[in-house]
N, C-alpha and C. Protein backbone atom coordinates (compact mmCIF):
# COMPACT_ATOMS: atom_id res chain seq x y z
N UNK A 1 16.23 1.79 47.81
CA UNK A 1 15.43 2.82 47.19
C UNK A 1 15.84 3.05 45.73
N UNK A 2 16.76 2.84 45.43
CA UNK A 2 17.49 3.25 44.20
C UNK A 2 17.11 2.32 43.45
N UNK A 3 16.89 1.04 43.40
CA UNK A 3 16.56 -0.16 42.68
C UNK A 3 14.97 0.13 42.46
N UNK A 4 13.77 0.74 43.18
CA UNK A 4 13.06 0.47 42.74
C UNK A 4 12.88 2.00 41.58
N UNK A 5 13.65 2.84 42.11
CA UNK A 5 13.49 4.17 40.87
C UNK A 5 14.32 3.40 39.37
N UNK A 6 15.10 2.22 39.64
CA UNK A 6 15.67 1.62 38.29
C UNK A 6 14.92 0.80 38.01
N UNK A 7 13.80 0.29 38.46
CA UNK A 7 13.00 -0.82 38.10
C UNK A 7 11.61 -0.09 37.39
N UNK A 8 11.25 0.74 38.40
CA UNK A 8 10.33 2.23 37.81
C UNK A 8 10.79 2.72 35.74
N UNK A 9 12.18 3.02 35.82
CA UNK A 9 12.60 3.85 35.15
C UNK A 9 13.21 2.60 33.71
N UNK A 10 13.25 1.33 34.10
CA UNK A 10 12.88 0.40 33.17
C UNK A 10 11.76 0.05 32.40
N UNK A 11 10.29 0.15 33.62
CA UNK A 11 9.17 0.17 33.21
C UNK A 11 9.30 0.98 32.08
N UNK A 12 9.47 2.70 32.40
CA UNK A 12 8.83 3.17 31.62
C UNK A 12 9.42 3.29 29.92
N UNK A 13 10.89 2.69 30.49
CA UNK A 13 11.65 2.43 29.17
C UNK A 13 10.81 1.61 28.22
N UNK A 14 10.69 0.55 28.65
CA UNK A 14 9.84 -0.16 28.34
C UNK A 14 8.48 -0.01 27.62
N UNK A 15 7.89 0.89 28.57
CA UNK A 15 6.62 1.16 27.67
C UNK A 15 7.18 2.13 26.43
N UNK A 16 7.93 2.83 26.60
CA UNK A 16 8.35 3.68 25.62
C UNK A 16 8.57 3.33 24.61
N UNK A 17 9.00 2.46 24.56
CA UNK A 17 9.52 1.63 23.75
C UNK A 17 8.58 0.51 22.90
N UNK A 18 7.36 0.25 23.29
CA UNK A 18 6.42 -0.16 22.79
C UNK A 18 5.80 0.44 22.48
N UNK A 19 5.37 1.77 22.89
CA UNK A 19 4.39 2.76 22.32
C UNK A 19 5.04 3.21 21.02
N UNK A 20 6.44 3.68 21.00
CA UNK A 20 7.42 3.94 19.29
C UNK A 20 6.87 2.82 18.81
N UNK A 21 7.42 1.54 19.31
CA UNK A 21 7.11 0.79 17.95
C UNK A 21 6.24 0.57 17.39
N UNK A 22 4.60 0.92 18.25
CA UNK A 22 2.76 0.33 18.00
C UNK A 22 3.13 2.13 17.14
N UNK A 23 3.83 2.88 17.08
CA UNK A 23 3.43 4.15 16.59
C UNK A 23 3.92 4.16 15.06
N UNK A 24 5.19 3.48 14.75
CA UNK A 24 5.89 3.45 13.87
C UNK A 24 4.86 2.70 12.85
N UNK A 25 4.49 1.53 13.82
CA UNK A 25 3.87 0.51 12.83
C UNK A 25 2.64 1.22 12.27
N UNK A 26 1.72 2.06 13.06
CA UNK A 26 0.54 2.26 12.86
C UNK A 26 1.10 3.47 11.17
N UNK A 27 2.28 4.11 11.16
CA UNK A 27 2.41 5.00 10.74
C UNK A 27 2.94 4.33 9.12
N UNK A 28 3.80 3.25 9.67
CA UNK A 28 3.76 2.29 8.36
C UNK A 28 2.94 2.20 7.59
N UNK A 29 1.97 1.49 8.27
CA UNK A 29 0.84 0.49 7.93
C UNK A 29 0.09 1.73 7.17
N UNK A 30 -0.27 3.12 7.94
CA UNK A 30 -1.20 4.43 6.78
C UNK A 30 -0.78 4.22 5.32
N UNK A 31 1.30 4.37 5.50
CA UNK A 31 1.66 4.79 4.32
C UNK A 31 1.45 3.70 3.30
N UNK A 32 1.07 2.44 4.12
CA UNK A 32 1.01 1.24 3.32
C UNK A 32 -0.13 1.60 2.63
N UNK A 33 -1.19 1.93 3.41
CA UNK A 33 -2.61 2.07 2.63
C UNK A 33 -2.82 2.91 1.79
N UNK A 34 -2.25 4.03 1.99
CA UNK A 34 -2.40 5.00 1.32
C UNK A 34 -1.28 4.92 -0.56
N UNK A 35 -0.61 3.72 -0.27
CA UNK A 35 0.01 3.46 -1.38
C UNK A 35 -0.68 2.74 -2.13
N UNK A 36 -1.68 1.59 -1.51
CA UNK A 36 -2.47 0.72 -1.70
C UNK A 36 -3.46 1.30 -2.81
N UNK A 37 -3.99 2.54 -1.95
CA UNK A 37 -5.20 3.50 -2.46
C UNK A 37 -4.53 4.36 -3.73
N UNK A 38 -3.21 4.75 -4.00
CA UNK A 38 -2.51 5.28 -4.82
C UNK A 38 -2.90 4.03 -6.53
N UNK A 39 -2.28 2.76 -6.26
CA UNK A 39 -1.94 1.91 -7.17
C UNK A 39 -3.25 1.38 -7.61
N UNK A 40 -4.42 1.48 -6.58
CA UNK A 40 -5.62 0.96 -6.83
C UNK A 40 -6.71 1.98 -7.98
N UNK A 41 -6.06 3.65 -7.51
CA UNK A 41 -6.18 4.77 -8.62
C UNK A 41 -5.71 4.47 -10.17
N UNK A 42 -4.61 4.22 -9.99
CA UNK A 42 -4.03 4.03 -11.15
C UNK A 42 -4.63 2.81 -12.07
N UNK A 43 -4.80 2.07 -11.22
CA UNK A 43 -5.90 1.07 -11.99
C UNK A 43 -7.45 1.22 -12.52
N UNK A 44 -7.62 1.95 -12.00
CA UNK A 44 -8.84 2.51 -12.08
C UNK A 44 -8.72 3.40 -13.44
N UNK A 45 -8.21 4.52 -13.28
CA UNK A 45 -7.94 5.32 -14.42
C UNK A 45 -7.49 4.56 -15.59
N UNK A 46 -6.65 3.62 -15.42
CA UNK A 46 -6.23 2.28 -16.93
C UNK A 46 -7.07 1.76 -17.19
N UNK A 47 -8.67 0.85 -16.52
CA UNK A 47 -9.61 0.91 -16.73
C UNK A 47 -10.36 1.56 -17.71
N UNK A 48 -10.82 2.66 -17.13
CA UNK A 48 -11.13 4.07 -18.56
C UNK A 48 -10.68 4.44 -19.13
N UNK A 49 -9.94 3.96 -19.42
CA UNK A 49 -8.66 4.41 -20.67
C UNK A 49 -9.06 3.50 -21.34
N UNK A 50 -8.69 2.26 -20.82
CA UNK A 50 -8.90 1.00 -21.94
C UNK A 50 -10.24 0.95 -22.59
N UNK A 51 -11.47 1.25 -21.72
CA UNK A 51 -12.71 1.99 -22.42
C UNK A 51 -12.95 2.14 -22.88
N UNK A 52 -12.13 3.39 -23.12
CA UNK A 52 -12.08 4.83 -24.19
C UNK A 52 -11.59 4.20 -25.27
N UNK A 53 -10.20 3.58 -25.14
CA UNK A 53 -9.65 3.06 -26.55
C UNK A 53 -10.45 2.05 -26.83
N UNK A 54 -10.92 1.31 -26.30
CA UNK A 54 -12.18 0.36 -27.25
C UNK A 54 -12.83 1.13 -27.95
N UNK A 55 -13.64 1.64 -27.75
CA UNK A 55 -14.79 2.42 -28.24
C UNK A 55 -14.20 3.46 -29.33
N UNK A 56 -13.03 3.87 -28.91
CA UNK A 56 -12.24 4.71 -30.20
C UNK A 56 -11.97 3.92 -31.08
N UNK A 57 -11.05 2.45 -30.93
CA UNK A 57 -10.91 1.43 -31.42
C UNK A 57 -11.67 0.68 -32.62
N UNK A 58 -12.96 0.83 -32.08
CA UNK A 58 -14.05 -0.77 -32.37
C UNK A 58 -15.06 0.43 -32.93
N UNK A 59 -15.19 1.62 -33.06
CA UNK A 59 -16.18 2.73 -33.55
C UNK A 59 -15.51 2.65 -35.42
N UNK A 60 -14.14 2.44 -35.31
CA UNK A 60 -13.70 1.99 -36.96
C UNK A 60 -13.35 1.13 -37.62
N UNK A 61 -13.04 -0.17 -36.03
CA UNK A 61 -12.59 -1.47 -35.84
C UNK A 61 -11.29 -1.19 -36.85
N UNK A 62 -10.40 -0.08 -36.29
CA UNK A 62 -8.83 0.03 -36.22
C UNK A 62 -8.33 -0.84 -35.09
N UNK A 63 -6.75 -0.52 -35.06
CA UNK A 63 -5.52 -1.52 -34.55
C UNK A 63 -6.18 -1.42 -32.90
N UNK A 64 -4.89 -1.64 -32.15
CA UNK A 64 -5.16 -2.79 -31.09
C UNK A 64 -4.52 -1.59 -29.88
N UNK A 65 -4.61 -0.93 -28.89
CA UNK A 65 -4.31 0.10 -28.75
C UNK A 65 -4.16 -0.28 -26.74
N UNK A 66 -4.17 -0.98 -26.55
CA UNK A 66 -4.38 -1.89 -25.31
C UNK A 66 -3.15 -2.09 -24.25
N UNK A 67 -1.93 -2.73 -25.49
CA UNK A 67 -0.64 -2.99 -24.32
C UNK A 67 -0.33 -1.98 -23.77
N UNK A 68 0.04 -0.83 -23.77
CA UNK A 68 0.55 0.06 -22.46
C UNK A 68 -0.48 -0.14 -21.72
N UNK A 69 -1.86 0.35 -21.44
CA UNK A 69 -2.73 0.60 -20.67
C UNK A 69 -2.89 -1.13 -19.85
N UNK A 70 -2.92 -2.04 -20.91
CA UNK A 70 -2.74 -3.71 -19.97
C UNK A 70 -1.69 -3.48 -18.94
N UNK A 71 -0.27 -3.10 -19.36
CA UNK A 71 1.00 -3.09 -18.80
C UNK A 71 0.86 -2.56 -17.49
N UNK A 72 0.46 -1.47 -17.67
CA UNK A 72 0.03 -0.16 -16.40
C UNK A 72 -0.94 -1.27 -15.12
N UNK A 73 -2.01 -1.63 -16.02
CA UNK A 73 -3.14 -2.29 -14.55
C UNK A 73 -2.20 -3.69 -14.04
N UNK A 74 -1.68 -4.33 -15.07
CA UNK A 74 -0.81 -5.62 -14.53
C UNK A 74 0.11 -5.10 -13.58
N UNK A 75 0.87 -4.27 -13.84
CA UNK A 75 2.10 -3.60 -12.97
C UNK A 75 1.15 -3.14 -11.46
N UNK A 76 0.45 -2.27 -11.50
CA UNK A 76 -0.29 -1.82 -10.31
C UNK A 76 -0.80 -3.31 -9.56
N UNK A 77 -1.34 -3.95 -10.05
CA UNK A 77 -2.21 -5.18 -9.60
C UNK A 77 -1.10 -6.01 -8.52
N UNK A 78 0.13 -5.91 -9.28
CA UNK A 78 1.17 -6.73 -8.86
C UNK A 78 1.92 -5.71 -7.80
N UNK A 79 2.29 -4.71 -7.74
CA UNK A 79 2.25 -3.44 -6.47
C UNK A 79 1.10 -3.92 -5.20
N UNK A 80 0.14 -3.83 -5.82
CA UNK A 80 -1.23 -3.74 -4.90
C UNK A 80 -0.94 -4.79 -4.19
N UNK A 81 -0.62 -6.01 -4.86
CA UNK A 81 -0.50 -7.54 -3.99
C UNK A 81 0.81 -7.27 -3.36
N UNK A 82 1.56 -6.55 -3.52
CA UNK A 82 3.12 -6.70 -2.63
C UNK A 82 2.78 -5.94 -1.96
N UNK A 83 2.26 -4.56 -1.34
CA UNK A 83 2.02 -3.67 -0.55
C UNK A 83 1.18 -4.30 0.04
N UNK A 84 -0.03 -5.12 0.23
CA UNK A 84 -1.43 -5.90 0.82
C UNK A 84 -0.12 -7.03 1.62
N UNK A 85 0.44 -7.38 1.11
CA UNK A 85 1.53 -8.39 1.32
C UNK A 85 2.52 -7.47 2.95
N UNK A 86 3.28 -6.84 2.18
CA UNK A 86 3.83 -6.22 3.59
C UNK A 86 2.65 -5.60 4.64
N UNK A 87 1.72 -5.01 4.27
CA UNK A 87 0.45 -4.98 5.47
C UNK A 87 0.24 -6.38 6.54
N UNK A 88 0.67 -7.09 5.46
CA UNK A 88 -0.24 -8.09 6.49
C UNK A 88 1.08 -8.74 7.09
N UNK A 89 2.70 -8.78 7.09
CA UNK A 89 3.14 -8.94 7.73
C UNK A 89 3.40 -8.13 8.65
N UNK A 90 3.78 -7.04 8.74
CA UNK A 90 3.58 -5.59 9.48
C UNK A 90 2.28 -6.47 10.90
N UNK A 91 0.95 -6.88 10.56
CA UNK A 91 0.01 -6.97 11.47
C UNK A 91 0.01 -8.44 12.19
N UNK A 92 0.79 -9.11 11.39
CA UNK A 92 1.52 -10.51 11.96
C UNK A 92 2.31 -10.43 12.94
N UNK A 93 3.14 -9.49 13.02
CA UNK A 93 4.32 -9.43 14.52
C UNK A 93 3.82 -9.23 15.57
């Protein structure tokens, strides 16, 4: 009798133990996206920026006003692909 309440009480170890980890992951994987959706903002907004400084730019065809705002979308772009990157190993295991 005792063996099957330890075989019982393995099961449910067991599931327990898979349900944490499908929980952890699922909880990962949000913060993944939601970082995703963070860096994909930030690109967005460097976007209209860069815009703006054209048009501020090229309205007197003054200097060149571009590298930080380039720097910013390159940096995010390269975030975006390493975070898309751990997502998709995260959904590989």
């Amino acid at each position: 009798m005792s063996d099957i309440f330890e075989k019982v009480s393995d099961a449910f170890t067991t599931t327990a133990n898979v349900i944490s980890d499908k929980a952890r992951e699922v909880s990962e994987l949000s913060a993944l996206r939601g970082r995703v959706r963070g860096q994909k903002k930030i690109v967005e907004e460097e976007y209209m920026e860069i815009g703006r400084q054209y048009y501020e730019a090229h309205k007197e065809e003054e200097g060149n006003y571009y590298a930080s705002s380039m720097a910013k979308i390159t940096d995010a772009l390269k975030e975006i692909e390493r975070l898309e990157e751990d997502i998709k190993n995260i959904k590989e295991k």
